[in-house]
C-alpha atoms as a PDB file:
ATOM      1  CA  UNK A   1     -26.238   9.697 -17.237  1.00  0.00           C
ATOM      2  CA  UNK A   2     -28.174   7.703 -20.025  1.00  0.00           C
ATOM      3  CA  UNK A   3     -26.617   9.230 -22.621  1.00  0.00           C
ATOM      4  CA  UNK A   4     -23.259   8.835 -20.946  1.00  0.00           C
ATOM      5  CA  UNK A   5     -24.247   4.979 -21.017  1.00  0.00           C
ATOM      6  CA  UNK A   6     -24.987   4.886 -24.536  1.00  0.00           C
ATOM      7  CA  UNK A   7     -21.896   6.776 -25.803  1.00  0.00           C
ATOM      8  CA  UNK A   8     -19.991   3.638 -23.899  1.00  0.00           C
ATOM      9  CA  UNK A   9     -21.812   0.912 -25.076  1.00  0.00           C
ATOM     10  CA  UNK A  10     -21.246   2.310 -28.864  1.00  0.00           C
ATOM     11  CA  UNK A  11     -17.530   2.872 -28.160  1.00  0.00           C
ATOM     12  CA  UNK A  12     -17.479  -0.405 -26.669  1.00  0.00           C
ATOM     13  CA  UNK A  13     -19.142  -1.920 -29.703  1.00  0.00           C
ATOM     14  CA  UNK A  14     -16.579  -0.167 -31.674  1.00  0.00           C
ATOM     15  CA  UNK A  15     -13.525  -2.003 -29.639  1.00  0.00           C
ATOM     16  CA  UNK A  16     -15.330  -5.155 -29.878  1.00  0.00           C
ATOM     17  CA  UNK A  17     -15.391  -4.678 -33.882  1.00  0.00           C
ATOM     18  CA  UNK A  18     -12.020  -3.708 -34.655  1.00  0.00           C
ATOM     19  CA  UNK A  19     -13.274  -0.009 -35.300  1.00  0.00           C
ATOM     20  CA  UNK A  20     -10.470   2.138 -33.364  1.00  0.00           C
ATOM     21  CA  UNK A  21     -11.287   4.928 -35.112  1.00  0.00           C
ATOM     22  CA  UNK A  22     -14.862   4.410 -33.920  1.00  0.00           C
ATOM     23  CA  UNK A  23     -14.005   3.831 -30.667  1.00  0.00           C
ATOM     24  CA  UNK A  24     -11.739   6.715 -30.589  1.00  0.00           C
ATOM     25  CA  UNK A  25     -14.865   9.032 -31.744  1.00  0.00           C
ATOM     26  CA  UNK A  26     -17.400   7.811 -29.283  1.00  0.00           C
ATOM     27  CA  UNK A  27     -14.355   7.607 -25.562  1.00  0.00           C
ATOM     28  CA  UNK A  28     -13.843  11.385 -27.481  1.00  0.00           C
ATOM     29  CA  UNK A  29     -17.648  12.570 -26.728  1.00  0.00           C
ATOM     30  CA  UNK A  30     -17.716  10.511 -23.310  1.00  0.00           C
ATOM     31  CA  UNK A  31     -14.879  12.364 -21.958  1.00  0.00           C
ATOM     32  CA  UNK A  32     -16.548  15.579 -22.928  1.00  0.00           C
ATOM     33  CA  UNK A  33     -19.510  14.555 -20.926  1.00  0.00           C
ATOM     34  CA  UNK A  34     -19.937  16.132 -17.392  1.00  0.00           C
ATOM     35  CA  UNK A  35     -20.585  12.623 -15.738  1.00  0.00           C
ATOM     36  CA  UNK A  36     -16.994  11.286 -17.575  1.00  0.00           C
ATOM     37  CA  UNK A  37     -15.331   9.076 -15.360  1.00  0.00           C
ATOM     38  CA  UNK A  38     -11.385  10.230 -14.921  1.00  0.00           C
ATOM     39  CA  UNK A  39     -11.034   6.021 -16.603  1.00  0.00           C
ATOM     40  CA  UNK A  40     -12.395   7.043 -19.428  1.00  0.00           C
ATOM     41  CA  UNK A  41      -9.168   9.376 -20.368  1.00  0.00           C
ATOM     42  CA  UNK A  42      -7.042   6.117 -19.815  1.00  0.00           C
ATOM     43  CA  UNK A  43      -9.239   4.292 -22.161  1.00  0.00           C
ATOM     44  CA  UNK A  44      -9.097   7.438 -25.098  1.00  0.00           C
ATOM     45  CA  UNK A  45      -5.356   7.808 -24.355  1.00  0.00           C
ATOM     46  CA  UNK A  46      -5.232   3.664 -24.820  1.00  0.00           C
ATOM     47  CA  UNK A  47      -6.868   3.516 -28.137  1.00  0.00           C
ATOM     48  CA  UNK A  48      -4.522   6.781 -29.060  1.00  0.00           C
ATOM     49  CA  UNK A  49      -1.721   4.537 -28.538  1.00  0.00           C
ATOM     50  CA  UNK A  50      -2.779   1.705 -29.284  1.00  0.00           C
ATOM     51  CA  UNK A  51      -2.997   3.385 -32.999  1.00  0.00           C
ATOM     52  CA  UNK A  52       0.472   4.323 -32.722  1.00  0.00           C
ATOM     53  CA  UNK A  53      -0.285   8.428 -31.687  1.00  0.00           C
ATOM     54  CA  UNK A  54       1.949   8.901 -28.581  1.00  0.00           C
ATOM     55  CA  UNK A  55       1.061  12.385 -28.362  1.00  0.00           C
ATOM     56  CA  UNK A  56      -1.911  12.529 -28.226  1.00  0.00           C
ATOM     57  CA  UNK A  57      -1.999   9.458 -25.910  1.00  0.00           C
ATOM     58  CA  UNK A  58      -0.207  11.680 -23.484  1.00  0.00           C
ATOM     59  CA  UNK A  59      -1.930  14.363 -23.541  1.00  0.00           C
ATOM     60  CA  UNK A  60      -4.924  11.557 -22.631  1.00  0.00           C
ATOM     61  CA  UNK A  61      -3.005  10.083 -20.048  1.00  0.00           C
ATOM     62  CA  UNK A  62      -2.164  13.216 -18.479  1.00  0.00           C
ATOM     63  CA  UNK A  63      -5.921  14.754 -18.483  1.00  0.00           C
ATOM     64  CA  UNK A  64      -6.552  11.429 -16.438  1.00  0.00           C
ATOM     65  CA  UNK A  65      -4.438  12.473 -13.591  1.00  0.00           C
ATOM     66  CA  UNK A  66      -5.629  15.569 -13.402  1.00  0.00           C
ATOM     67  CA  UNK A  67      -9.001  14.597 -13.294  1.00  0.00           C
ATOM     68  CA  UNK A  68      -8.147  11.624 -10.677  1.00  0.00           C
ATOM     69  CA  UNK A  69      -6.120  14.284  -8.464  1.00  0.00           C
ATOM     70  CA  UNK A  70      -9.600  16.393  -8.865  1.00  0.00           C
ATOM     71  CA  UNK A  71     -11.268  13.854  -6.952  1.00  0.00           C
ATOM     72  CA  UNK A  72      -8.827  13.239  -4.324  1.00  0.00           C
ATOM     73  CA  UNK A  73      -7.911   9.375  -6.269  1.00  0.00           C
ATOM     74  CA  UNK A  74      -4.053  10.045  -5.840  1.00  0.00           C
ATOM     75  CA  UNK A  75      -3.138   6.126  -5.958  1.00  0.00           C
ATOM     76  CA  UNK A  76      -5.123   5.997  -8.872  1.00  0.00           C
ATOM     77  CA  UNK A  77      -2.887   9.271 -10.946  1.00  0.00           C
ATOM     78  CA  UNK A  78      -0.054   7.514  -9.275  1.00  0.00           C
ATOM     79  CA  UNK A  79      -1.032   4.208 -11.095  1.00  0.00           C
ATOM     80  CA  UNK A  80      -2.310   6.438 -14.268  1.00  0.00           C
ATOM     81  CA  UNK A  81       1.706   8.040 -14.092  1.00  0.00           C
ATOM     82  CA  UNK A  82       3.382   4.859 -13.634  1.00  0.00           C
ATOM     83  CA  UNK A  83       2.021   3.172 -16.894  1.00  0.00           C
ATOM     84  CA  UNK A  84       3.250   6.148 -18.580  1.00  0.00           C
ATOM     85  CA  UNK A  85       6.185   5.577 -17.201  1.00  0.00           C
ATOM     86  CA  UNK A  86       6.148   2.331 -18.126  1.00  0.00           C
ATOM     87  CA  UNK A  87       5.249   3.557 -22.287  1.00  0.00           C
ATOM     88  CA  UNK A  88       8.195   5.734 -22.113  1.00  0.00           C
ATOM     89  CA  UNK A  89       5.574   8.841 -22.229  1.00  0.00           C
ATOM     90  CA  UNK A  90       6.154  12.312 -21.165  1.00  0.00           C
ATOM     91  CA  UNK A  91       8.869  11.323 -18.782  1.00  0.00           C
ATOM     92  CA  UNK A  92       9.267  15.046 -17.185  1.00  0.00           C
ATOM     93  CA  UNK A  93       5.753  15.740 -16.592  1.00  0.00           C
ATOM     94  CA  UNK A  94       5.598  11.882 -15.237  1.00  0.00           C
ATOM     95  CA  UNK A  95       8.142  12.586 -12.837  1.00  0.00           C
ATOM     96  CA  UNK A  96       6.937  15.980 -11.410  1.00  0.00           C
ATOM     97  CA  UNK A  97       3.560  14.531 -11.569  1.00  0.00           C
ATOM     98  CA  UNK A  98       4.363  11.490  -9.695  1.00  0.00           C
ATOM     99  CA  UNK A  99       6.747  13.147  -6.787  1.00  0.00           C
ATOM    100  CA  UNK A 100       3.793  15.999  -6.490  1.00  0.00           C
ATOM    101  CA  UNK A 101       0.884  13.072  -6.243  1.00  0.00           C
ATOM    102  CA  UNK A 102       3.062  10.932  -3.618  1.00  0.00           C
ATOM    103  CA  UNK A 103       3.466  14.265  -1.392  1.00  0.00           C
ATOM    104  CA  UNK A 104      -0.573  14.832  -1.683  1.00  0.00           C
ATOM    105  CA  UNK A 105      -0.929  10.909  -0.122  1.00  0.00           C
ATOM    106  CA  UNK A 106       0.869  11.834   2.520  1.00  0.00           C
ATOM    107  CA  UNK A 107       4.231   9.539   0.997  1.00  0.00           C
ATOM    108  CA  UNK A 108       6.759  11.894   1.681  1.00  0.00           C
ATOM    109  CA  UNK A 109       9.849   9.035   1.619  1.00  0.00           C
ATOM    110  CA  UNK A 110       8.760   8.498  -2.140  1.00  0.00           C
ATOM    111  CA  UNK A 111       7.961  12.150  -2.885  1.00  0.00           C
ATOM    112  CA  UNK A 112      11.361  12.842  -2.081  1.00  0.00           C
ATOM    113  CA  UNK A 113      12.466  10.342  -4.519  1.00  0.00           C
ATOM    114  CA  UNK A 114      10.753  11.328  -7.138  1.00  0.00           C
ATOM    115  CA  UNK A 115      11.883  14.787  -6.542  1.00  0.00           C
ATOM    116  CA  UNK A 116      14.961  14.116  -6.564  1.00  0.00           C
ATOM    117  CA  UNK A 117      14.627  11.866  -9.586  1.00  0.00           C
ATOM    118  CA  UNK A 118      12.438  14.925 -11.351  1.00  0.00           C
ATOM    119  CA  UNK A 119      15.839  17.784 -10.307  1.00  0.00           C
ATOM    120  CA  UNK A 120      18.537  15.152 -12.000  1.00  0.00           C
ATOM    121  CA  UNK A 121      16.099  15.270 -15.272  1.00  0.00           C
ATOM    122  CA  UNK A 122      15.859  19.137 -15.303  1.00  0.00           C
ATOM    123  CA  UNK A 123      19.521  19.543 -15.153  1.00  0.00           C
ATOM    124  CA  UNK A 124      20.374  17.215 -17.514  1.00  0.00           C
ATOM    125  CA  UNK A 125      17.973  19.417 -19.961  1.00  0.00           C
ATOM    126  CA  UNK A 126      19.955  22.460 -18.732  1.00  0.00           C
ATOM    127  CA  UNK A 127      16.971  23.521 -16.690  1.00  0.00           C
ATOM    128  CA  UNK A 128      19.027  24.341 -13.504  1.00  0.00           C
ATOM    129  CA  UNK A 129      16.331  26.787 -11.997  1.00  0.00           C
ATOM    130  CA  UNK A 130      13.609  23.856 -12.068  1.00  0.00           C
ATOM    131  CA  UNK A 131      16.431  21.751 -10.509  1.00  0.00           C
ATOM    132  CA  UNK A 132      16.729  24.031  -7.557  1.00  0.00           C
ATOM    133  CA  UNK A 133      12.849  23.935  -6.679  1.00  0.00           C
ATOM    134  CA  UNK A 134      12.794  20.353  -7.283  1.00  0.00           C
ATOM    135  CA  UNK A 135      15.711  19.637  -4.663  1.00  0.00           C
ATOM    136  CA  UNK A 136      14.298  22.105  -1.903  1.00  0.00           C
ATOM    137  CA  UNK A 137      11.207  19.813  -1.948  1.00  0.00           C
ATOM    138  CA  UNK A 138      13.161  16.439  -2.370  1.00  0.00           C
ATOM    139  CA  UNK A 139      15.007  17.441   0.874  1.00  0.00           C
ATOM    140  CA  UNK A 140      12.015  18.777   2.519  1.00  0.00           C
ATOM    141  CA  UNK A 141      10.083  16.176   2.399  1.00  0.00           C
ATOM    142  CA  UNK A 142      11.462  13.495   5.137  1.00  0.00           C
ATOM    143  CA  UNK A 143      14.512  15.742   5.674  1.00  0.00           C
ATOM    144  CA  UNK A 144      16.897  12.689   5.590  1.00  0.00           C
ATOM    145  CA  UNK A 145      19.526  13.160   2.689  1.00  0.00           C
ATOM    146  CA  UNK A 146      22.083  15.915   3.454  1.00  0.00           C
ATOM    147  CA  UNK A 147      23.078  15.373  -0.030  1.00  0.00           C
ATOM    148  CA  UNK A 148      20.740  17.119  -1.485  1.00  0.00           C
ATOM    149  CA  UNK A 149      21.354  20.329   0.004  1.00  0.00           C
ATOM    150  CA  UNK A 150      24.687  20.363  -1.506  1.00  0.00           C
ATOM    151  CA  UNK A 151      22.965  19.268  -4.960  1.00  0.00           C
ATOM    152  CA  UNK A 152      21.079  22.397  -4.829  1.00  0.00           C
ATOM    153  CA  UNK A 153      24.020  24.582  -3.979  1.00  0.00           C
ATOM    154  CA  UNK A 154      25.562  22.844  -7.232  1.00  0.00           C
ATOM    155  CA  UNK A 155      22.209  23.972  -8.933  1.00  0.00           C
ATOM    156  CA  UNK A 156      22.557  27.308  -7.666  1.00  0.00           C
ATOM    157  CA  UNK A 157      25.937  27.619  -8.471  1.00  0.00           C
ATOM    158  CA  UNK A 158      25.464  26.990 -12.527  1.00  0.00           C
ATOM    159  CA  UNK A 159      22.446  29.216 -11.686  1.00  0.00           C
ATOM    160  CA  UNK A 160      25.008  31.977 -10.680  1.00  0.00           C
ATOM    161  CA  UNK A 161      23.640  32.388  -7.083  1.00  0.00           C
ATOM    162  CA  UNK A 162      26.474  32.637  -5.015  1.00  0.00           C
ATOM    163  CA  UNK A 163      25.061  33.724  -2.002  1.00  0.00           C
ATOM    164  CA  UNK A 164      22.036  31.417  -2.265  1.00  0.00           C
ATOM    165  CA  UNK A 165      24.382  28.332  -3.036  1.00  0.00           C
ATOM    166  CA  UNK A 166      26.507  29.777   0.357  1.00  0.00           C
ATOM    167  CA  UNK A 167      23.296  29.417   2.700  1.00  0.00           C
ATOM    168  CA  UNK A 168      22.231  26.039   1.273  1.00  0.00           C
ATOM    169  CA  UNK A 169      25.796  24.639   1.825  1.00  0.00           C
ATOM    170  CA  UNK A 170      25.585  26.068   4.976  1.00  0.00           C
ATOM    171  CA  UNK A 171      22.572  25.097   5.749  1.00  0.00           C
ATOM    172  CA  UNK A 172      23.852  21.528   4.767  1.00  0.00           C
ATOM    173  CA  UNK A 173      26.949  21.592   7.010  1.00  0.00           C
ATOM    174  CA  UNK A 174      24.295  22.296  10.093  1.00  0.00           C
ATOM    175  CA  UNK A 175      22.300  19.416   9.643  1.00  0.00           C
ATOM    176  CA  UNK A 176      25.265  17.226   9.370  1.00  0.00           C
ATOM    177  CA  UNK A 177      26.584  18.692  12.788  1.00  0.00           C
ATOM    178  CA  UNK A 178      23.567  17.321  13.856  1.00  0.00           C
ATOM    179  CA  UNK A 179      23.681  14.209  12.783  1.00  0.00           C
ATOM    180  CA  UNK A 180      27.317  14.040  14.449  1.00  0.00           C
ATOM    181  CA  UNK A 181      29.458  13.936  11.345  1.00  0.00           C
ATOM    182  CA  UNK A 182      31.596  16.861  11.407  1.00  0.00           C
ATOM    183  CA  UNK A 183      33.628  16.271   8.790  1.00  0.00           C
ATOM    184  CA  UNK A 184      31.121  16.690   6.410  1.00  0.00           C
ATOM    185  CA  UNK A 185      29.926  19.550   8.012  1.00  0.00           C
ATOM    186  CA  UNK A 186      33.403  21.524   7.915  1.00  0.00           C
ATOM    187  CA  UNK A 187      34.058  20.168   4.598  1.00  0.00           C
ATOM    188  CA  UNK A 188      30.523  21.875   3.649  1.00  0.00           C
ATOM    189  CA  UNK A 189      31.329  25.008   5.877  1.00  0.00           C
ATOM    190  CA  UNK A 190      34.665  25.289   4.156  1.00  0.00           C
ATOM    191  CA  UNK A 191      33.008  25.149   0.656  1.00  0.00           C
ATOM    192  CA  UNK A 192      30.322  27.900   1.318  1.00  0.00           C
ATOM    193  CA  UNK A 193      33.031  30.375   2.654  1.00  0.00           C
ATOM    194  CA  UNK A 194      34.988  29.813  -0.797  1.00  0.00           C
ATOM    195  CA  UNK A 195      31.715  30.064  -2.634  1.00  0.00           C
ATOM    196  CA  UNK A 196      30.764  33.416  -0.928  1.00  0.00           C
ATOM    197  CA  UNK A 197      33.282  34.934   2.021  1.00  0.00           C
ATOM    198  CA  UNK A 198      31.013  37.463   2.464  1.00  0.00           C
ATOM    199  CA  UNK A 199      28.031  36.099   3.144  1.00  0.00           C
ATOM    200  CA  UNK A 200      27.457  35.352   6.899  1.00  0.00           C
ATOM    201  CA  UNK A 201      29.064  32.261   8.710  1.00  0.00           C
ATOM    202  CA  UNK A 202      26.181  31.574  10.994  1.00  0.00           C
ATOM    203  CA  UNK A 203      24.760  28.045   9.854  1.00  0.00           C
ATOM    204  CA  UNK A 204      20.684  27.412   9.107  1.00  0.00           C
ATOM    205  CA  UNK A 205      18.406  26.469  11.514  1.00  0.00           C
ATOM    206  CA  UNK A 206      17.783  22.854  11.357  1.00  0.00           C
END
């Protein structure tokens, strides 16, 4: 602990004096230090950018969270994620990062979100697969947009899953019999037997 103490009082000398590049060399041992607050990453990854490396400042940023999700702190790798939102860092990982860290805190409404935020990003990268994953969870957690179901058959679709894409349409079309709208549910029904006739008509449990 002393020697963690000392290693922040030099780096803190450092700041105080202009010397990034001291600063950066002394927050670099701290971190490495088995006593290393998860704080100490945001002040590295601060310095890093600070001198203009974005990378590296990332990568920083990023061993933060992890270390703050370690502990159980999920507000605080929420707030770590959000100011690298905010620096225009690493905006994939931020996203997946974020909706993961919301469903941990028990935020499922804003896990969902992000999710769903996280599944537009990965198909506009042509990462349809990722997409998929990323919609099951947006929908799973709260349950509430029907929509996304029928994103994910989309996903599916360009992922050449017919009968996948058939059962998540369907699946769709149940819960919006629930909710009463039945338009939307034979519209969805009508889609997933065009998709794949074969498949079976029954629709998902909801």
């Amino acid at each position: 602990m002393e020697k963690a103490i000392e290693i922040k009082r030099r780096a803190q000398r450092c700041v105080q004096n202009g010397d990034v590049d001291g600063a950066l060399r002394e927050y670099g041992k701290l971190v490495e230090t088995p006593e290393s607050d998860p704080y100490n990453f945001v002040l590295l990854a601060d310095l890093l950018y600070k001198k203009g490396e974005q990378g590296k400042a990332a990568e920083r940023y990023l061993h933060a969270v992890g270390a703050y999700e370690k502990a159980g702190l999920f507000k605080n790798a929420i707030a770590v994620c959000k100011k690298m939102s905010r620096l225009s860092l690493s905006h994939s990982q931020v996203l997946k990062h974020l909706a993961d860290l919301h469903a941990l805190d028990g935020l499922v409404s804003e896990a969902s979100v992000y999710y769903a935020q996280y599944a537009e990003h990965m198909l506009r990268t042509s990462n349809s697969g990722e997409a998929v994953a990323a919609l099951r969870k947006a929908f799973d957690h709260g349950r509430e947009n029907v929509k996304l179901l029928e994103q994910m058959a989309d996903a599916l679709l360009v992922e050449g899953q017919t009968a996948e894409a058939a059962q998540a349409l369907r699946e769709a079309a149940g819960h919006w019999r629930t909710r009463r709208q039945e338009n939307d549910a034979r519209r969805c029904t009508d889609r997933a037997n065009l998709v794949d006739p074969g498949s079976a008509r029954a629709p998902q449990a909801v």
